[in-house]
Protein backbone atom coordinates (compact mmCIF):
# COMPACT_ATOMS: atom_id res chain seq x y z
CA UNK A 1 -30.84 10.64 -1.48
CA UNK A 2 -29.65 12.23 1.85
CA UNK A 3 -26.36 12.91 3.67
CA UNK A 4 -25.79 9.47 5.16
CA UNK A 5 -24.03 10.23 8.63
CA UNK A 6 -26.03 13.43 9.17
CA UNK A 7 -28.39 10.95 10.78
CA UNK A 8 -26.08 10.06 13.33
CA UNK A 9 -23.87 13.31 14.34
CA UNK A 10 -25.31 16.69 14.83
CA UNK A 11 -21.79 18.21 14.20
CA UNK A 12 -18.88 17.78 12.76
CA UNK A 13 -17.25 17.94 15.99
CA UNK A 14 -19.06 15.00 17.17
CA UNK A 15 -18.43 13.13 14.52
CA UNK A 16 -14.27 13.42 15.04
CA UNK A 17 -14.88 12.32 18.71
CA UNK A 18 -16.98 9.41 18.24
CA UNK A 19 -14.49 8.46 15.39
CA UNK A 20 -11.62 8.85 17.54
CA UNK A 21 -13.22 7.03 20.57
CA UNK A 22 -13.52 3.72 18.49
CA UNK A 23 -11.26 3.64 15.98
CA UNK A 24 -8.93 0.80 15.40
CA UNK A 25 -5.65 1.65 16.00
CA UNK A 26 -3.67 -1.29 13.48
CA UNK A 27 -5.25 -4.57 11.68
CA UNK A 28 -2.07 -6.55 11.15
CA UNK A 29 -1.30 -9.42 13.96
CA UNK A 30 1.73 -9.39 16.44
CA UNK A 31 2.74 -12.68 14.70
CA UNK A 32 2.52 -10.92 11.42
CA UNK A 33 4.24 -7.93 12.30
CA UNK A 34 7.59 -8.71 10.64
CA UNK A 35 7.86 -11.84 8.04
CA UNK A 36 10.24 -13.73 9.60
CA UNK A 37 10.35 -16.51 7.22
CA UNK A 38 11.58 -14.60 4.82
CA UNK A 39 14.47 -13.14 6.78
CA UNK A 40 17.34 -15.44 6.33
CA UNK A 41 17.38 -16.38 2.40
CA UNK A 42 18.84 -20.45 2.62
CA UNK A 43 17.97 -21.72 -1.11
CA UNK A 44 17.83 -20.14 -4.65
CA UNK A 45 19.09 -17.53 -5.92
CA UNK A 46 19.34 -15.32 -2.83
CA UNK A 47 21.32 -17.92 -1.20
CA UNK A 48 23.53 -17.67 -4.14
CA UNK A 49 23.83 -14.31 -4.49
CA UNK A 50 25.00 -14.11 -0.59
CA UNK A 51 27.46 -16.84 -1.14
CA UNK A 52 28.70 -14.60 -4.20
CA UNK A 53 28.92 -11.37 -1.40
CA UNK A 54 30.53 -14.00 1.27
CA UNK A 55 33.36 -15.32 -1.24
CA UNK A 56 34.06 -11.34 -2.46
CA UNK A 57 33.93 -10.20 1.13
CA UNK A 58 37.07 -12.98 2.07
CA UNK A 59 39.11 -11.39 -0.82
CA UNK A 60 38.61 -7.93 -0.19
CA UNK A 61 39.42 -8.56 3.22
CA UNK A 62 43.21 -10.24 2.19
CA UNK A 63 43.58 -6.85 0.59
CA UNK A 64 41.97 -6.85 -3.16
CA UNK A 65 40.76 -3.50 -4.32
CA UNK A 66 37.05 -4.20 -4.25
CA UNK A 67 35.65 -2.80 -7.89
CA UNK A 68 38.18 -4.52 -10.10
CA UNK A 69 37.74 -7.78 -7.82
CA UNK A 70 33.85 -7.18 -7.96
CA UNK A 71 33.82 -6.52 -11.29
CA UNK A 72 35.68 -9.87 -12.05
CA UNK A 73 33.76 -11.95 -10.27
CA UNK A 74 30.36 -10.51 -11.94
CA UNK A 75 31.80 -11.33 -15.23
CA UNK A 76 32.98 -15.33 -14.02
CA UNK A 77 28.94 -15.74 -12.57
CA UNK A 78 26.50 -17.61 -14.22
CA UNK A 79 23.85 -16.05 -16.52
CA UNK A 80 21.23 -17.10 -14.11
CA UNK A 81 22.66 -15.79 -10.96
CA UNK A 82 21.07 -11.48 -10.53
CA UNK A 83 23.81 -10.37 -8.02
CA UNK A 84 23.35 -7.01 -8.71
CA UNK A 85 19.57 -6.76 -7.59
CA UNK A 86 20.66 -8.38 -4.60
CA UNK A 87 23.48 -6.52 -3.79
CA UNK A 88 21.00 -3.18 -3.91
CA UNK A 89 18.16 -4.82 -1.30
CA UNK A 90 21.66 -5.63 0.82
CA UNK A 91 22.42 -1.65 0.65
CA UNK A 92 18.74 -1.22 1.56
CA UNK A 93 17.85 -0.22 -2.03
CA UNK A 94 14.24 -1.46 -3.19
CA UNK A 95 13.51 0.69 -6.37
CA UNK A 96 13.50 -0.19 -9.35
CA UNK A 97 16.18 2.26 -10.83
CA UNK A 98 19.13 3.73 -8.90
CA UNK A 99 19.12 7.48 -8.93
CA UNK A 100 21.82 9.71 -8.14
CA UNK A 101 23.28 12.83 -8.90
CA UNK A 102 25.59 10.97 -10.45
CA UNK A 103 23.69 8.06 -11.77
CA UNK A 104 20.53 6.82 -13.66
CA UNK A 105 20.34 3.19 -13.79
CA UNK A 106 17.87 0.42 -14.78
CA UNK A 107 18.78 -2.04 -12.04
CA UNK A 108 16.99 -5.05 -14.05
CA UNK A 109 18.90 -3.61 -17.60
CA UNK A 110 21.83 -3.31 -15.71
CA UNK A 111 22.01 -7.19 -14.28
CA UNK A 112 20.82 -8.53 -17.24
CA UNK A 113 24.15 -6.97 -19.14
CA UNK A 114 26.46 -8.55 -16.18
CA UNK A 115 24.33 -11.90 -16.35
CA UNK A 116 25.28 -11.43 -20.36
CA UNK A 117 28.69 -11.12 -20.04
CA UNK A 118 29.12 -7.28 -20.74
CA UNK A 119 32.29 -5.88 -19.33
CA UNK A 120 30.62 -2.12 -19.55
CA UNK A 121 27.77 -3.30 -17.68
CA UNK A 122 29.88 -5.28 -14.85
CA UNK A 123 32.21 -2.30 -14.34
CA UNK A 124 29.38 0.63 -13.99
CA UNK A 125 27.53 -2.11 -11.39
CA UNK A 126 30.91 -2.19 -9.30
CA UNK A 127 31.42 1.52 -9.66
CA UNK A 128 27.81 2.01 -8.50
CA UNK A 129 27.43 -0.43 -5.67
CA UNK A 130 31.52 0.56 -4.34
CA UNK A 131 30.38 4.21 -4.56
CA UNK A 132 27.29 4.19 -2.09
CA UNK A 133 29.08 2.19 0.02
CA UNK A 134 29.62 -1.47 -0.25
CA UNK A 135 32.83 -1.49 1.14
CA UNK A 136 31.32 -1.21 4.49
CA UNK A 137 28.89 -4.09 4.51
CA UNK A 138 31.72 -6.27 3.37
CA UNK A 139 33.84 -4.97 6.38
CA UNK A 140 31.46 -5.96 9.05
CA UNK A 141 31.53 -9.63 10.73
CA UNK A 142 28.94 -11.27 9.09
CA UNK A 143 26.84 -10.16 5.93
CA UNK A 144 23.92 -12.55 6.35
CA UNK A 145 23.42 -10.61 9.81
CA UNK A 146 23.48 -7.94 7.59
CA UNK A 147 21.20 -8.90 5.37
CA UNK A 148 18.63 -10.05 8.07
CA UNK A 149 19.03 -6.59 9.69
CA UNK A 150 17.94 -4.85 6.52
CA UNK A 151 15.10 -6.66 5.83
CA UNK A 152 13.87 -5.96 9.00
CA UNK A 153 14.43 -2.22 8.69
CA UNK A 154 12.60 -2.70 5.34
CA UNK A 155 9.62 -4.32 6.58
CA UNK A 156 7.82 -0.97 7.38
CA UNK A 157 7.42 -0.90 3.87
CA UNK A 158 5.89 -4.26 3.81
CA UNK A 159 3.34 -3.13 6.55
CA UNK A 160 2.07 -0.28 4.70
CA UNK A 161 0.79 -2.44 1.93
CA UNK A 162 -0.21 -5.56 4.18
CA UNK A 163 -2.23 -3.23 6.23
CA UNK A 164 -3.89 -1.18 3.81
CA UNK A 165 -4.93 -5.03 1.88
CA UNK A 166 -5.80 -6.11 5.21
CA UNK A 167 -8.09 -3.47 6.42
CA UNK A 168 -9.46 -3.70 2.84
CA UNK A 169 -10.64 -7.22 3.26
CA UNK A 170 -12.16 -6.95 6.49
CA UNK A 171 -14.55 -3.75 5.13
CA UNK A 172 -15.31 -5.94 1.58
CA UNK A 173 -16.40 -8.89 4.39
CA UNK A 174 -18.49 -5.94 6.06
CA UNK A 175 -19.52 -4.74 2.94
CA UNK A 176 -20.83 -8.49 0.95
CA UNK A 177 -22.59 -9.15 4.54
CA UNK A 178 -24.30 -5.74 4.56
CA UNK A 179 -25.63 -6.20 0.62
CA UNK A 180 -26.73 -9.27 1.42
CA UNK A 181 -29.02 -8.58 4.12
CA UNK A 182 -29.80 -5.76 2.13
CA UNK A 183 -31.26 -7.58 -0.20
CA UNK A 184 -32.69 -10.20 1.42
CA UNK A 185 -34.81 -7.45 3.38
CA UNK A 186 -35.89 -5.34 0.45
CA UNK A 187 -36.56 -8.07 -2.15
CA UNK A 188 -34.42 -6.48 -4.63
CA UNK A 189 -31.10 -7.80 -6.30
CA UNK A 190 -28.52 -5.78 -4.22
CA UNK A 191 -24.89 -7.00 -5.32
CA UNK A 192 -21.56 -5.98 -4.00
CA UNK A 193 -18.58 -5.39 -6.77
CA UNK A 194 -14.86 -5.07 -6.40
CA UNK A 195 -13.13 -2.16 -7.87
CA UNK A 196 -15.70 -0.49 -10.24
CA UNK A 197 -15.95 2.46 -12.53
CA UNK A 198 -19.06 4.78 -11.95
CA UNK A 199 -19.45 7.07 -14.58
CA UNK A 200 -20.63 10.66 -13.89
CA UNK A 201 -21.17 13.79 -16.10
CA UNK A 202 -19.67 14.12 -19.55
CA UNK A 203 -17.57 11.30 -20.02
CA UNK A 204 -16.52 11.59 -16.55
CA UNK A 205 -15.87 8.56 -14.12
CA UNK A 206 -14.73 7.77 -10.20
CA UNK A 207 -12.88 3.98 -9.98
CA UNK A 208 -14.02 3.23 -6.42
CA UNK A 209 -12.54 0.38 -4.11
CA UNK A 210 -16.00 -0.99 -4.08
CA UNK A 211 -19.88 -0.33 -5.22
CA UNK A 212 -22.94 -2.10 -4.63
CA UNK A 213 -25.19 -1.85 -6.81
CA UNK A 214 -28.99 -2.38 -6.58
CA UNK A 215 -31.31 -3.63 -9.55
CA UNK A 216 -28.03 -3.28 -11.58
CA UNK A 217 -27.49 0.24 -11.39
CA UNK A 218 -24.73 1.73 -9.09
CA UNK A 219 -25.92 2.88 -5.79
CA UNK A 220 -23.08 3.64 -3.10
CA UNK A 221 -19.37 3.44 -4.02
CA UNK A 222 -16.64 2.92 -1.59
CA UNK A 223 -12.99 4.07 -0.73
CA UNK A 224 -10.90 2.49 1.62
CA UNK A 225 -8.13 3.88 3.32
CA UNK A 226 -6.27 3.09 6.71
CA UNK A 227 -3.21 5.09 7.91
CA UNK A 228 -0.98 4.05 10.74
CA UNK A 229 0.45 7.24 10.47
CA UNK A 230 -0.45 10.84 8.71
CA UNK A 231 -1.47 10.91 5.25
CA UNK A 232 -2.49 12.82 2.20
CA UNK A 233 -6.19 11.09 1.90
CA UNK A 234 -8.05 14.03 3.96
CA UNK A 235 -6.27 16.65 2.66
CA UNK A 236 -7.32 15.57 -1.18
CA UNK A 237 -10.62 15.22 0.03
CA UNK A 238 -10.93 18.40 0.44
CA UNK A 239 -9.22 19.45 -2.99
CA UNK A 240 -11.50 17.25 -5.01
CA UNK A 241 -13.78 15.01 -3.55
CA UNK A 242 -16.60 17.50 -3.16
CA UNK A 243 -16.73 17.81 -6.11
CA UNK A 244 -16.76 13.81 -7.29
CA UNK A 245 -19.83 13.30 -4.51
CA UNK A 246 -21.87 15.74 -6.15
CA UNK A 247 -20.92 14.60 -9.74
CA UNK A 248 -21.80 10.75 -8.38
CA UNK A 249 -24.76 12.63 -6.34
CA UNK A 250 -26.42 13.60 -9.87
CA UNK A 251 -26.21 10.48 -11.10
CA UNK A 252 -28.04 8.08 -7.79
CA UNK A 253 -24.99 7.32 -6.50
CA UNK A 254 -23.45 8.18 -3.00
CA UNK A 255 -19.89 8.04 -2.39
CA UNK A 256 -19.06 6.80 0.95
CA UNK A 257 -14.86 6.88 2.78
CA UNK A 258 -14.06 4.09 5.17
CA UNK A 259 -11.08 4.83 6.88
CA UNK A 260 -9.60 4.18 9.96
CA UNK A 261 -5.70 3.98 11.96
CA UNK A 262 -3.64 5.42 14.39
CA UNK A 263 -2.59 7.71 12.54
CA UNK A 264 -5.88 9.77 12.60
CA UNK A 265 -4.76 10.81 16.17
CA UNK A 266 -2.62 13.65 13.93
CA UNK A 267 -5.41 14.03 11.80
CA UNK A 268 -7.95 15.41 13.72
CA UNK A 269 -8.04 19.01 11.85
CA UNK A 270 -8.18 17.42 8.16
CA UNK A 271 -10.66 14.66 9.31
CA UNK A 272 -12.62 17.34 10.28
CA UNK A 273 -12.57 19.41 7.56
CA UNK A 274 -12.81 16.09 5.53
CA UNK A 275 -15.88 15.68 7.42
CA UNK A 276 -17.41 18.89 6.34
CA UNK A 277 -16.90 17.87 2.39
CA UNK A 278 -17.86 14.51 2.36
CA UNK A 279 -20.25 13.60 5.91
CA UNK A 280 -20.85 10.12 4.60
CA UNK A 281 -17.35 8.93 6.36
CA UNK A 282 -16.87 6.11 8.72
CA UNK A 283 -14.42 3.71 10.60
CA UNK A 284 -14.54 0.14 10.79
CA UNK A 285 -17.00 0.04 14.28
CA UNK A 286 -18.95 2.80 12.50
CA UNK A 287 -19.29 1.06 9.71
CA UNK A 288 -20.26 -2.70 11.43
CA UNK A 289 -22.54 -0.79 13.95
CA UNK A 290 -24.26 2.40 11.75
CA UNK A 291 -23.51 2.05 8.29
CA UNK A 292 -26.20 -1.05 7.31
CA UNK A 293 -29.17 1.37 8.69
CA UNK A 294 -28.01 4.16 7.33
CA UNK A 295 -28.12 2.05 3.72
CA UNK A 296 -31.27 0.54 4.57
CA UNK A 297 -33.02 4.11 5.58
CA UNK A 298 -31.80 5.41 2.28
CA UNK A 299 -33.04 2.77 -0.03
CA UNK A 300 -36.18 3.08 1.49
CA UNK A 301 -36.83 6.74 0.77
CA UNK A 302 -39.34 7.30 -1.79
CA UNK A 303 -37.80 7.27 -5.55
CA UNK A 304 -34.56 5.68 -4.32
CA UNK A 305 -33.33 2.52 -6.90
């Protein structure tokens, strides 16, 4: 059991501009890029909860003062109707509790006590949702322009996870290809598995994006990581990983990083020093043009399986 990509790079220099000569810069689609459909909310409860904003936003604007009147009108909605959750995603709040220095609130405690009638509840919401600022949505022309605006400033967020899933798949379609011919070319029962626990050491164990295993016992084991933009992954590679490859090492198993992204143009310094800890590293064209042999040329060394 060998170094993988030592096969392929005689330095680690080489290996940073090869890898930065074919990465691939994004995975998500132009038409993708921002989830329109979802932009302007006309049915259920969002559509409610903006008619709720709409109706308060007309009497604040004939003069009301705005956390007694919001407070009111929390109390008189229905018990199925969340304003408050709403109202946060409006103010481009996301999390699950609102944090201040002034505040430390359970958003889905807190509208459940307004949906259940709780005066206590209904006032803190007001007080919290007036004090960051809700005055000022409610002062512009038009709050479902509003609303549309913030989602689109919020789907960055979205992309982060839709990449990272979609980059994901396309490596596990790789990845089942590559075991299959694998195995069809060896004879032996080579199957890949989704997000597996390889145990290591004294009770010790890695949970890797993906393994294949051959004649049932754990052979490589995958992570997967893409980055549009600079990120933490090389950097704890070099904490801790080293010493997880070796652990997996002792056991049969080699632990190999796809990664790939734009962002990696930053990177250069931690991908090489990432590199240096754990050589068996590759991006998507790596892996579809390099990455079968280099399984096949290590299942075939004597005492390997």
């Amino acid at each position: 059991m060998g170094v993988l990509t030592s096969r392929n790079y005689a330095s680690s220099e080489l290996f940073v501009a090869d890898f930065l000569a074919s990465l691939t810069p994004g995975v998500i689609p132009r038409g993708a890029f921002i989830n329109w459909d979802k932009m302007d909310a006309r049915g259920g409860p969002e559509a409610r909860s903006l008619a709720f904003f709409e109706r308060v936003q007309s009497e604040f604007r004939l003069g009301a003062e705005l956390q007694d009147l919001l407070t009111q009108r929390l109390l008189e909605s229905g018990p199925h109707d969340s304003h408050i959750r709403f109202a946060f995603n409006l103010l481009g709040h996301t999390a699950k509790a609102y944090i201040s220095r002034d505040d430390c609130l359970n958003i889905a405690e807190l509208d459940a006590g307004v949906r259940a009638g709780d005066e206590a509840a209904a006032r803190l919401a007001a007080e919290a949702l007036c004090g960051i600022g809700l005055d000022h949505l409610l002062a512009l022309s038009s709050l479902r322009s509003c609303m549309v605006g913030v989602r689109v400033g919020l789907e960055t967020h979205r992309r982060k996870n839709v990449g990272g899933t979609e980059f994901s798949s396309l490596v596990a379609r790789e990845l089942h290809g590559i075991a299959e011919r694998l195995g069809e070319a060896s004879g032996r029962s080579v199957v890949l598995r989704n997000e597996d626990n390889i145990l290591y050491g004294d009770d010790l164990h890695k949970r890797v994006d993906y393994a294949i295993y051959v004649d049932g016992l754990p052979r490589f084991g995958f992570e997967v990581n893409f980055y549009t933009s600079s990120g933490s992954k090389p950097s704890e590679i070099k904490r801790s990983y080293g010493e997880v490859a070796r652990g997996l090492h002792s056991v049969g198993v080699d632990l190999i990083w796809i990664t790939d992204g734009a962002g990696y143009h930053s990177m250069k310094k931690s991908l090489r020093d990432a590199y240096v800890i754990l050589p068996n590293t590759y991006n998507l064209r790596q892996l579809k043009h390099q990455l079968e042999l280099d399984l096949s040329l290590e299942l075939a060394e004597p005492g390997q399986g």
